[in-house]
PDB file of N, CA and C in Angstrom:
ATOM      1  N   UNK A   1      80.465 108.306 107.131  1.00  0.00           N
ATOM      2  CA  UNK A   1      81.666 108.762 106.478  1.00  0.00           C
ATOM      3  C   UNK A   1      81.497 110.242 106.143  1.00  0.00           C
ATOM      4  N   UNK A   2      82.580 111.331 106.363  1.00  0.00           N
ATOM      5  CA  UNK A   2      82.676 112.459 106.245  1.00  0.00           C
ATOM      6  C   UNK A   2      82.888 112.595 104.446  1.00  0.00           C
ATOM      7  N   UNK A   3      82.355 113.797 104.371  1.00  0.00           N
ATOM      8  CA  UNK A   3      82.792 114.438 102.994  1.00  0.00           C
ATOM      9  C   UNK A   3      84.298 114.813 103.138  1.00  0.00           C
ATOM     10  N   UNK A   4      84.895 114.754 101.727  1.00  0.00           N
ATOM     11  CA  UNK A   4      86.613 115.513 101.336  1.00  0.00           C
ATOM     12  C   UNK A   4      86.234 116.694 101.813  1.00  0.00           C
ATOM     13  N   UNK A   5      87.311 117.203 102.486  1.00  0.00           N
ATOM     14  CA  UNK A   5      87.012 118.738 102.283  1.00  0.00           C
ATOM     15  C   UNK A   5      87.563 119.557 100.814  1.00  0.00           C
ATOM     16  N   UNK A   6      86.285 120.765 101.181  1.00  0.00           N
ATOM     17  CA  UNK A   6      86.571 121.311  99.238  1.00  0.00           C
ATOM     18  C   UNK A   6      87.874 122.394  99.595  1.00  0.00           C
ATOM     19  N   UNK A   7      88.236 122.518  98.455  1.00  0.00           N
ATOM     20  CA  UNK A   7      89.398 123.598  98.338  1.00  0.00           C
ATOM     21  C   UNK A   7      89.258 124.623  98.344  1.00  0.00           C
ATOM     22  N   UNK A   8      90.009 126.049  99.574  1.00  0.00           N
ATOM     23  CA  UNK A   8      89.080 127.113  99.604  1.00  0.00           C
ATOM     24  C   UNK A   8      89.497 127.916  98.402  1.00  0.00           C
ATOM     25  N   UNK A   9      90.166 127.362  97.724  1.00  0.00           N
ATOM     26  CA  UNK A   9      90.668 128.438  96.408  1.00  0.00           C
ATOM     27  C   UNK A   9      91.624 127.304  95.504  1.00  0.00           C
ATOM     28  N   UNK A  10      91.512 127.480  93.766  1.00  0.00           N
ATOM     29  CA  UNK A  10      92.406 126.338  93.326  1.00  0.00           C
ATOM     30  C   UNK A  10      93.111 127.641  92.584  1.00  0.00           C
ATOM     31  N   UNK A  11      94.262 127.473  92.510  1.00  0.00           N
ATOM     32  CA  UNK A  11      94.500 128.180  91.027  1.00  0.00           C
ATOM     33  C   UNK A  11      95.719 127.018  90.385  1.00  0.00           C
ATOM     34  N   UNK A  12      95.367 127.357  89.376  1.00  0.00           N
ATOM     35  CA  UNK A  12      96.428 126.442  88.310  1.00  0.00           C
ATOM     36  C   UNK A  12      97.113 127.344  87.284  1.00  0.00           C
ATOM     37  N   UNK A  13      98.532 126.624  87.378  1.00  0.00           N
ATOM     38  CA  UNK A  13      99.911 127.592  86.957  1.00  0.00           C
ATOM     39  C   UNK A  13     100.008 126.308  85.746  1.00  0.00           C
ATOM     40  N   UNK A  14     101.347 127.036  84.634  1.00  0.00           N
ATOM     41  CA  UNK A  14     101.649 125.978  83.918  1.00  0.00           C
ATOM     42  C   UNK A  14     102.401 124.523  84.260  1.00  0.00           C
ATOM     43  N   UNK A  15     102.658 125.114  85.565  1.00  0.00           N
ATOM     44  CA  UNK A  15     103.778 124.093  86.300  1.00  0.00           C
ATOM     45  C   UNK A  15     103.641 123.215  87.480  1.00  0.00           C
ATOM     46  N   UNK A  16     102.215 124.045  88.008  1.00  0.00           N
ATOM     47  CA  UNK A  16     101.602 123.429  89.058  1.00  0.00           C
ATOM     48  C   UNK A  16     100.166 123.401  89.641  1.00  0.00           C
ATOM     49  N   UNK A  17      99.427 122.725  90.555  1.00  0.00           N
ATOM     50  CA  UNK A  17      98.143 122.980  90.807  1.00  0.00           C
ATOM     51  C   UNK A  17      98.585 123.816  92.617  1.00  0.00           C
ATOM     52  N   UNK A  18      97.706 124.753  92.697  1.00  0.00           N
ATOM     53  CA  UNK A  18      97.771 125.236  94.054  1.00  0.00           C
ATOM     54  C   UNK A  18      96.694 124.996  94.828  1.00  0.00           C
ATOM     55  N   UNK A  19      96.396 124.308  96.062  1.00  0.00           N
ATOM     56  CA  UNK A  19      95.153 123.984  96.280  1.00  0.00           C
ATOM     57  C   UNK A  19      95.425 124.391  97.985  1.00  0.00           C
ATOM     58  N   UNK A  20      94.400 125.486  98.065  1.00  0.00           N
ATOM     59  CA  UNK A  20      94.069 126.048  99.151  1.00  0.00           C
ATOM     60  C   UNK A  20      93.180 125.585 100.300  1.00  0.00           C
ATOM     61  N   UNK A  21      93.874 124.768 100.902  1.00  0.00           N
ATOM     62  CA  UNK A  21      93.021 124.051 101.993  1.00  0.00           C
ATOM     63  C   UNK A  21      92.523 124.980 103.408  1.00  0.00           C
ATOM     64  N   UNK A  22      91.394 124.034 104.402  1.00  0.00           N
ATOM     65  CA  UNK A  22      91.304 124.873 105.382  1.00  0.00           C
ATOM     66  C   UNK A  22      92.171 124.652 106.255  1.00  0.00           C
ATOM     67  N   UNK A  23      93.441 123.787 106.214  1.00  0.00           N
ATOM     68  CA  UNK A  23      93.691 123.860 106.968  1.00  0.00           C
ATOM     69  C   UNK A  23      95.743 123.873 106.380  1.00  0.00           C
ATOM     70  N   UNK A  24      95.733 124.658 105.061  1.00  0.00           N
ATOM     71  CA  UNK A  24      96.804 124.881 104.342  1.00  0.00           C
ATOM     72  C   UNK A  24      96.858 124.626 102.642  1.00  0.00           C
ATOM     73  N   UNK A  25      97.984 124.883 102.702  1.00  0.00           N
ATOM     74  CA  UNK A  25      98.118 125.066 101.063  1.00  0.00           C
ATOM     75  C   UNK A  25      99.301 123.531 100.739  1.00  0.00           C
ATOM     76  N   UNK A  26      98.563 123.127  99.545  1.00  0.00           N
ATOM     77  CA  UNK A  26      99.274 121.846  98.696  1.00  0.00           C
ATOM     78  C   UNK A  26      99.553 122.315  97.403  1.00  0.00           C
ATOM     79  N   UNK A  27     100.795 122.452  96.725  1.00  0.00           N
ATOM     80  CA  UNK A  27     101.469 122.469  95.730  1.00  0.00           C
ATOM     81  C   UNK A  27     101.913 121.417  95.157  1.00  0.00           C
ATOM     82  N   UNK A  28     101.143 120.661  93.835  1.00  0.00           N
ATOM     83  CA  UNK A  28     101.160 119.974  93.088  1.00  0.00           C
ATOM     84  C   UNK A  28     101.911 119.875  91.542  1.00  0.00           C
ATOM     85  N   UNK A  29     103.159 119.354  91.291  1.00  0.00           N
ATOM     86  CA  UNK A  29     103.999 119.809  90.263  1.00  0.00           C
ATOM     87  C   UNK A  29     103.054 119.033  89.306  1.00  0.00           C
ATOM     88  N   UNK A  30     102.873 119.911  87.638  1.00  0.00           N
ATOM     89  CA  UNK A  30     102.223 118.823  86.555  1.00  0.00           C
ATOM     90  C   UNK A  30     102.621 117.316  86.575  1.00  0.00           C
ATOM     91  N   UNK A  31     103.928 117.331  86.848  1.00  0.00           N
ATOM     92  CA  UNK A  31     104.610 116.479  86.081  1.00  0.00           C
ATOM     93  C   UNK A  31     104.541 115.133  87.492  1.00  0.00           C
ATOM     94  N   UNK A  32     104.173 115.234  88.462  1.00  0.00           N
ATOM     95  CA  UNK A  32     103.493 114.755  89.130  1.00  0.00           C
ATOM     96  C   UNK A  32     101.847 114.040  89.160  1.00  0.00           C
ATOM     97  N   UNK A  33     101.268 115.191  88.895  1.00  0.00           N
ATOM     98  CA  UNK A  33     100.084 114.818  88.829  1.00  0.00           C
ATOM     99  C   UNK A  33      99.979 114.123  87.828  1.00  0.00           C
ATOM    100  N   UNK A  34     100.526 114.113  86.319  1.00  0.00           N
ATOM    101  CA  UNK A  34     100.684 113.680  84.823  1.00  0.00           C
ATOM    102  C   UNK A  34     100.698 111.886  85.241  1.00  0.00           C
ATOM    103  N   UNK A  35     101.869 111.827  86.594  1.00  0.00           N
ATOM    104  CA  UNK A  35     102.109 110.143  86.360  1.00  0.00           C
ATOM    105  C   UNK A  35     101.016 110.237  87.592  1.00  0.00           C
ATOM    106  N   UNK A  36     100.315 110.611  87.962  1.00  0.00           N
ATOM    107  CA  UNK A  36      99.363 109.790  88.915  1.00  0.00           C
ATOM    108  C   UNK A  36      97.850 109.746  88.176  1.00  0.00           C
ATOM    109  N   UNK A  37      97.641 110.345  86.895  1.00  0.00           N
ATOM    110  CA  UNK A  37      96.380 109.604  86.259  1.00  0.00           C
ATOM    111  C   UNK A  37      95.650 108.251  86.489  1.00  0.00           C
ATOM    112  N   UNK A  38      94.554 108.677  86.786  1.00  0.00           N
ATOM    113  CA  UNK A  38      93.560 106.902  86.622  1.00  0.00           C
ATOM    114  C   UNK A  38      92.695 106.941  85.590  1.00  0.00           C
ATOM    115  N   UNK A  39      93.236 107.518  84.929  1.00  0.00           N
ATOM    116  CA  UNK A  39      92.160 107.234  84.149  1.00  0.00           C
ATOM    117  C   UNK A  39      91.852 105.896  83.697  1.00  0.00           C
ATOM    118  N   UNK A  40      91.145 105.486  82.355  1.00  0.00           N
ATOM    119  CA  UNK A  40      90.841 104.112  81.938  1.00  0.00           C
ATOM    120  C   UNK A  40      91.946 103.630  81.460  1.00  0.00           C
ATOM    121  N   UNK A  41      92.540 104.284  80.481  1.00  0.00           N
ATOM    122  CA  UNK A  41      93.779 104.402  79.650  1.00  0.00           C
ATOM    123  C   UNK A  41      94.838 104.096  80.454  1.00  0.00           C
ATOM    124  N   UNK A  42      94.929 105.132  81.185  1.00  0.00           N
ATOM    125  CA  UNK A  42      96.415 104.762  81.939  1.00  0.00           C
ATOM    126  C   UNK A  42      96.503 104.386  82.766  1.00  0.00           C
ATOM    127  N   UNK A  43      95.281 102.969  83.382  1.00  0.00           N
ATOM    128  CA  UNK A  43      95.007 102.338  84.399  1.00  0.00           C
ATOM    129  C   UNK A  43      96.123 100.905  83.347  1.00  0.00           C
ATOM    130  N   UNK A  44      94.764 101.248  82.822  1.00  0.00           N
ATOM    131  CA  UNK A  44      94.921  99.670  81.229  1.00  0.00           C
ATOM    132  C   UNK A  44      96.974  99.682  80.649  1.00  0.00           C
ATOM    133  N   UNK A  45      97.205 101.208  80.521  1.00  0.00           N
ATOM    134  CA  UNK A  45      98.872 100.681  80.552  1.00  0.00           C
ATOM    135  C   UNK A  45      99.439 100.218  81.509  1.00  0.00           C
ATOM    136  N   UNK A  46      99.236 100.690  83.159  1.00  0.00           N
ATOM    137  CA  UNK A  46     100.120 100.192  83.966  1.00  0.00           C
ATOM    138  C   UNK A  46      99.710  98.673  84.056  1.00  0.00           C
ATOM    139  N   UNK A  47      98.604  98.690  84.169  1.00  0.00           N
ATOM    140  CA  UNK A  47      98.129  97.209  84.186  1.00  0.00           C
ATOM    141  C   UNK A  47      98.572  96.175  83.434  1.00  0.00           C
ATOM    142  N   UNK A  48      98.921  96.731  82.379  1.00  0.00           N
ATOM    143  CA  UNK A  48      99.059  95.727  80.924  1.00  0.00           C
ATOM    144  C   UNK A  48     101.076  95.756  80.951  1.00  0.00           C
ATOM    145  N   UNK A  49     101.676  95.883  82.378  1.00  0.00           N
ATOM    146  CA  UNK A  49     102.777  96.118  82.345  1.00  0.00           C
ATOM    147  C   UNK A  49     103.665  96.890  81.639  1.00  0.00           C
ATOM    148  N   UNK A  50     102.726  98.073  80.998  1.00  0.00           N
ATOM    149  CA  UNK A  50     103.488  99.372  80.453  1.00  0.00           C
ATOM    150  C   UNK A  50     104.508 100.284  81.591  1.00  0.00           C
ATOM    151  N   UNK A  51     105.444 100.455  81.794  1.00  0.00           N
ATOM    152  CA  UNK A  51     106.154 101.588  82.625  1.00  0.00           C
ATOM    153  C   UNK A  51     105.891 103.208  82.412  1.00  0.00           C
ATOM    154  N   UNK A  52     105.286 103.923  83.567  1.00  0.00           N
ATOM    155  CA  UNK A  52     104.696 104.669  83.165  1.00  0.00           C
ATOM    156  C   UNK A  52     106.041 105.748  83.219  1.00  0.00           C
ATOM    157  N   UNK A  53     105.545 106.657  81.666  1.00  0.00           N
ATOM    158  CA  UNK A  53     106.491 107.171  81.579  1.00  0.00           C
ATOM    159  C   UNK A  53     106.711 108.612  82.291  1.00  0.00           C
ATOM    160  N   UNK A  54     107.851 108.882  81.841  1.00  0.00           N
ATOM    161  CA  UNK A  54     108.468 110.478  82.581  1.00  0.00           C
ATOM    162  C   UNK A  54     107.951 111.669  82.035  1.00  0.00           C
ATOM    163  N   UNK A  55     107.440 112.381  82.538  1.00  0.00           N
ATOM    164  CA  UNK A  55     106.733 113.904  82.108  1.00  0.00           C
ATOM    165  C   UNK A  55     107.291 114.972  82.031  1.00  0.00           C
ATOM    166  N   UNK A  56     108.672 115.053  81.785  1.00  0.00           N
ATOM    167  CA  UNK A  56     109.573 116.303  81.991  1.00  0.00           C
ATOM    168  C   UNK A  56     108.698 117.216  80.888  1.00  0.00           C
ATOM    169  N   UNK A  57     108.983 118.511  81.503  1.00  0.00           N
ATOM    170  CA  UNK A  57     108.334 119.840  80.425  1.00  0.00           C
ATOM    171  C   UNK A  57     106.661 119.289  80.502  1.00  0.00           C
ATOM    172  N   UNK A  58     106.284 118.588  81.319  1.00  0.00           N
ATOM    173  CA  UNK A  58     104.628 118.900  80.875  1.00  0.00           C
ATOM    174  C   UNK A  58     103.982 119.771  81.910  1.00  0.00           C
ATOM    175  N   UNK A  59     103.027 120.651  80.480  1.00  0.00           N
ATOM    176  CA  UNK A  59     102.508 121.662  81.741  1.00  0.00           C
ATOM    177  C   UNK A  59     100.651 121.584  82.144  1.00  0.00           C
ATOM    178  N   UNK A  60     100.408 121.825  82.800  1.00  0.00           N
ATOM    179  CA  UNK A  60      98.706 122.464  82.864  1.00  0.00           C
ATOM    180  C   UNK A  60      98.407 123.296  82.013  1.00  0.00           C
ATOM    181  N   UNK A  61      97.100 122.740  81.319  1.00  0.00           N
ATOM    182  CA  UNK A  61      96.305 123.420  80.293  1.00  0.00           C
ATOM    183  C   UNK A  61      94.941 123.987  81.352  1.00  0.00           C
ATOM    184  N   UNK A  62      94.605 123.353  81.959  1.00  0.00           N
ATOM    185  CA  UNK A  62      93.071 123.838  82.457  1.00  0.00           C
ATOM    186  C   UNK A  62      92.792 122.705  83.161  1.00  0.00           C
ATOM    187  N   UNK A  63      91.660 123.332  83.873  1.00  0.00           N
ATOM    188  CA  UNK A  63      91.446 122.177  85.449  1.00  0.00           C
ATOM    189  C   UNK A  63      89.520 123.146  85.275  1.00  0.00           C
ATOM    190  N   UNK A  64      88.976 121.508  85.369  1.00  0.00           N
ATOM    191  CA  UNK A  64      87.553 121.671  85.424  1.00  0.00           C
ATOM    192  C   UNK A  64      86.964 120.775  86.794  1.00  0.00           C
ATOM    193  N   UNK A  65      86.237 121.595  87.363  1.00  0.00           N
ATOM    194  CA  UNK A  65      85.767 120.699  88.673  1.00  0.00           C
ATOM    195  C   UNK A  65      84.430 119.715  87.832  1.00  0.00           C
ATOM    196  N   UNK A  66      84.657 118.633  88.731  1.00  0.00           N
ATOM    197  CA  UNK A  66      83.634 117.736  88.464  1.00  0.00           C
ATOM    198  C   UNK A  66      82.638 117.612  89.983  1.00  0.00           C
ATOM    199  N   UNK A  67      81.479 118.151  89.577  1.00  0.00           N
ATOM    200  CA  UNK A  67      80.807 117.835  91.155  1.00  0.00           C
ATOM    201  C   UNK A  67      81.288 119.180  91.717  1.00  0.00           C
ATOM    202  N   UNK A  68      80.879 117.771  93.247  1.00  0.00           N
ATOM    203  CA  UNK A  68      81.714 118.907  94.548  1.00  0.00           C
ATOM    204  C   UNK A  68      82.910 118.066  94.825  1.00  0.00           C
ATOM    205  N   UNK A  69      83.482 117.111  93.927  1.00  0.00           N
ATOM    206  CA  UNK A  69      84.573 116.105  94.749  1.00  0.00           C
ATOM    207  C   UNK A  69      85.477 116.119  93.223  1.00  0.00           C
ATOM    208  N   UNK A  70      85.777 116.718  92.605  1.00  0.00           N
ATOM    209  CA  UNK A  70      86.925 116.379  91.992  1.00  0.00           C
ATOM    210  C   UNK A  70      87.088 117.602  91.028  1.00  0.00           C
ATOM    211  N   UNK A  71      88.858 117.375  90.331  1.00  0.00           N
ATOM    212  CA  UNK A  71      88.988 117.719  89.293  1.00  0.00           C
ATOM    213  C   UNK A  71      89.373 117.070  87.994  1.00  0.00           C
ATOM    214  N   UNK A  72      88.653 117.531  87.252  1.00  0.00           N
ATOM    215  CA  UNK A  72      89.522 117.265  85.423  1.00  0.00           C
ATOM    216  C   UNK A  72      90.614 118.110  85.198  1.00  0.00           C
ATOM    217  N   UNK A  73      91.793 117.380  85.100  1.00  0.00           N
ATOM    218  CA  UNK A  73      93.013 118.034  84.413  1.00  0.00           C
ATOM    219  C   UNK A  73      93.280 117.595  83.063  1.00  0.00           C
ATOM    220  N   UNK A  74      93.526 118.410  82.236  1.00  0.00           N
ATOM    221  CA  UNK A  74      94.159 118.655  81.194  1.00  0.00           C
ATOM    222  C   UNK A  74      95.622 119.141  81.044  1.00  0.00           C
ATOM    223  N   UNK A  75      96.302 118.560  80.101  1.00  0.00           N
ATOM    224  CA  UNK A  75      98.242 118.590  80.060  1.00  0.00           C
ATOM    225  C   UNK A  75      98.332 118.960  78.425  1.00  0.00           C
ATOM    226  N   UNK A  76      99.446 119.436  78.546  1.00  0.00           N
ATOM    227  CA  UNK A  76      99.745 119.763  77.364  1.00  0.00           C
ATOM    228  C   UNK A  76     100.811 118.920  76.135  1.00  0.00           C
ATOM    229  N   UNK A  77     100.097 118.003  76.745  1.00  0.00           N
ATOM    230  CA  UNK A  77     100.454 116.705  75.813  1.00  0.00           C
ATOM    231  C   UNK A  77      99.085 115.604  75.342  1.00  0.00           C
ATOM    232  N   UNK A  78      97.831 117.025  75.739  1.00  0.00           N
ATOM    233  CA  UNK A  78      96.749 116.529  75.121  1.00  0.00           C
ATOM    234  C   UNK A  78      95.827 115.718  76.057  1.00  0.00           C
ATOM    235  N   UNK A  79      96.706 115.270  77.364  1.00  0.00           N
ATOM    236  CA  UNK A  79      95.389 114.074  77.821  1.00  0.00           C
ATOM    237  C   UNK A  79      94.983 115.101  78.827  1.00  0.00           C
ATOM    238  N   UNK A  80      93.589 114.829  79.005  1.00  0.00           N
ATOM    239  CA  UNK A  80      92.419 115.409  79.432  1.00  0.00           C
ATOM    240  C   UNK A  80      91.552 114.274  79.884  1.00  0.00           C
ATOM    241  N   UNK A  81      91.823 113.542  80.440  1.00  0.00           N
ATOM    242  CA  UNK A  81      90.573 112.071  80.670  1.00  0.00           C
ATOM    243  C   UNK A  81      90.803 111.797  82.254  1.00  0.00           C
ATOM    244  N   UNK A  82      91.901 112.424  82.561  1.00  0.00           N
ATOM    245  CA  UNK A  82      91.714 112.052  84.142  1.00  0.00           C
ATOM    246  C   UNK A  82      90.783 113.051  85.302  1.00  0.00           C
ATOM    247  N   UNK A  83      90.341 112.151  85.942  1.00  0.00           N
ATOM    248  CA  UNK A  83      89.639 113.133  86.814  1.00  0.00           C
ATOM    249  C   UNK A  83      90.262 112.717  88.494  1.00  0.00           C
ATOM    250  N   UNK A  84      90.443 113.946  89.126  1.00  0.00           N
ATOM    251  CA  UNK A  84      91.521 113.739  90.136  1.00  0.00           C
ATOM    252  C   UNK A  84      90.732 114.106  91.819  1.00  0.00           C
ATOM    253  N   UNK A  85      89.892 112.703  92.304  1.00  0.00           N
ATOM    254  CA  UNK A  85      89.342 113.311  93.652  1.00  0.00           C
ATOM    255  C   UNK A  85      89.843 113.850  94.781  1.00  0.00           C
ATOM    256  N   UNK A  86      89.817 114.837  95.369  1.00  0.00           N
ATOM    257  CA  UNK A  86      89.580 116.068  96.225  1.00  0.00           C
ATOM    258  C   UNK A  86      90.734 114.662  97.477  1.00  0.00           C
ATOM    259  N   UNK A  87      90.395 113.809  97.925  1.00  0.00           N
ATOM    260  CA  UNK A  87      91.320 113.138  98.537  1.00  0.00           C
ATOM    261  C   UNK A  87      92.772 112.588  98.235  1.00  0.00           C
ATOM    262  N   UNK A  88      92.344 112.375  96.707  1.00  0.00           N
ATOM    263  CA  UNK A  88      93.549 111.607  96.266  1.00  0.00           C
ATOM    264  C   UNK A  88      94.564 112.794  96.214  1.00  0.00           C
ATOM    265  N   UNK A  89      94.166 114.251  95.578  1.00  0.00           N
ATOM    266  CA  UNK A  89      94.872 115.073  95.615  1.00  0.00           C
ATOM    267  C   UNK A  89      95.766 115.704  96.973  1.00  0.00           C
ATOM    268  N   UNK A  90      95.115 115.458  98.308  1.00  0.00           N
ATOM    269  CA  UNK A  90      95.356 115.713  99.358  1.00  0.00           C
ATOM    270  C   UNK A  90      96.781 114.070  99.567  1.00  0.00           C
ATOM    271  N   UNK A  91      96.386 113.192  99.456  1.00  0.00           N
ATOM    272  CA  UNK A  91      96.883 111.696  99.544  1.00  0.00           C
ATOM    273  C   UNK A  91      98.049 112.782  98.753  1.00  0.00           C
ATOM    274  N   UNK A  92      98.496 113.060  97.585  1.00  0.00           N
ATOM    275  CA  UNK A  92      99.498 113.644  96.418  1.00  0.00           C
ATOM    276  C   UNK A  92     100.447 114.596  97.693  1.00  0.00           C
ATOM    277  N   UNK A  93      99.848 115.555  97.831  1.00  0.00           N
ATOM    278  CA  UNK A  93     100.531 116.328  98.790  1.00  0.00           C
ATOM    279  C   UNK A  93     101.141 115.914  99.677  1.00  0.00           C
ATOM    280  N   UNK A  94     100.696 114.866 100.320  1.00  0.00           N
ATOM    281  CA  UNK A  94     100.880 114.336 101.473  1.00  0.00           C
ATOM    282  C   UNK A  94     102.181 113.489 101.558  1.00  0.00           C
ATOM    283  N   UNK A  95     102.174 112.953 100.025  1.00  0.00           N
ATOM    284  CA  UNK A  95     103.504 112.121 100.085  1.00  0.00           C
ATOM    285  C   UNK A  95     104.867 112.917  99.453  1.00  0.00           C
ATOM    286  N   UNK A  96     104.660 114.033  99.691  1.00  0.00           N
ATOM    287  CA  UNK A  96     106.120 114.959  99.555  1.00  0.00           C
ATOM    288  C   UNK A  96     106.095 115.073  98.075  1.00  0.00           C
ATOM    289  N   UNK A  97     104.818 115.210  97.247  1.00  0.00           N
ATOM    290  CA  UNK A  97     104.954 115.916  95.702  1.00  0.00           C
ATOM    291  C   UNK A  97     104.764 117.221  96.012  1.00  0.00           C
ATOM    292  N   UNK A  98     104.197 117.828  97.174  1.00  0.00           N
ATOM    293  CA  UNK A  98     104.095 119.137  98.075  1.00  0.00           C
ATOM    294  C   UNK A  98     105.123 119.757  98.014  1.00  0.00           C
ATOM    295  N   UNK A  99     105.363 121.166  97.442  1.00  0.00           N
ATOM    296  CA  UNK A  99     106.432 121.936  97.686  1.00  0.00           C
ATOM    297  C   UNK A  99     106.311 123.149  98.259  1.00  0.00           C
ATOM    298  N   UNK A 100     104.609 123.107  99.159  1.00  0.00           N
ATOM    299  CA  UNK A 100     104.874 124.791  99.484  1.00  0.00           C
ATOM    300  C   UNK A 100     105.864 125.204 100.848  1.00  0.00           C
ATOM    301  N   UNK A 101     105.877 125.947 101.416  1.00  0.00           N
ATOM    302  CA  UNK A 101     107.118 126.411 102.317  1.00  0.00           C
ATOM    303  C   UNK A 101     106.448 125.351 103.484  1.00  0.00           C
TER     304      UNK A 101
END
């Protein structure tokens, strides 16, 4: 099995993650990434038949790499517990949360 490929550049806006691939760029809205958390927490709500809710106005606080395969995002509604792998983020793009040209 191949490694994710790493991102040749991330930058993070209040509104979005930009992730510079080798082979293009993926634009990730917060409010996107916000409902695709796994964390423990917001595994345990969807699970526990919570509806996950709507993120209008949430922005990016800071993005910490974990490793060589992921990131920690932080929102400005405080949660900070998800960590987001280098595939799944690509998987994100892929299904039209992507808005670059």
């Amino acid at each position: 099995m191949s490694a994710a490929p790493f991102p040749e550049a991330i930058e993070l806006e209040v509104a979005h993650l930009r992730l510079r691939w080798p082979d293009g760029d993926t634009v990730l809205p917060a409010q996107a990434l916000r409902a695709e958390c796994r964390c423990a927490h917001c595994r345990a709500a969807l699970l526990g038949g919570h509806p996950s809710p709507v993120y209008r106005g949430i922005a990016l606080t800071d993005a910490k790499l974990v490793g060589q395969y992921a990131l920690q995002l932080s929102f400005s509604d405080g949660h900070a517990r998800g960590i987001y792998p280098w595939p799944l983020l690509r998987e994100l793009g892929s299904r039209g949360t992507d808005t670059s040209p």
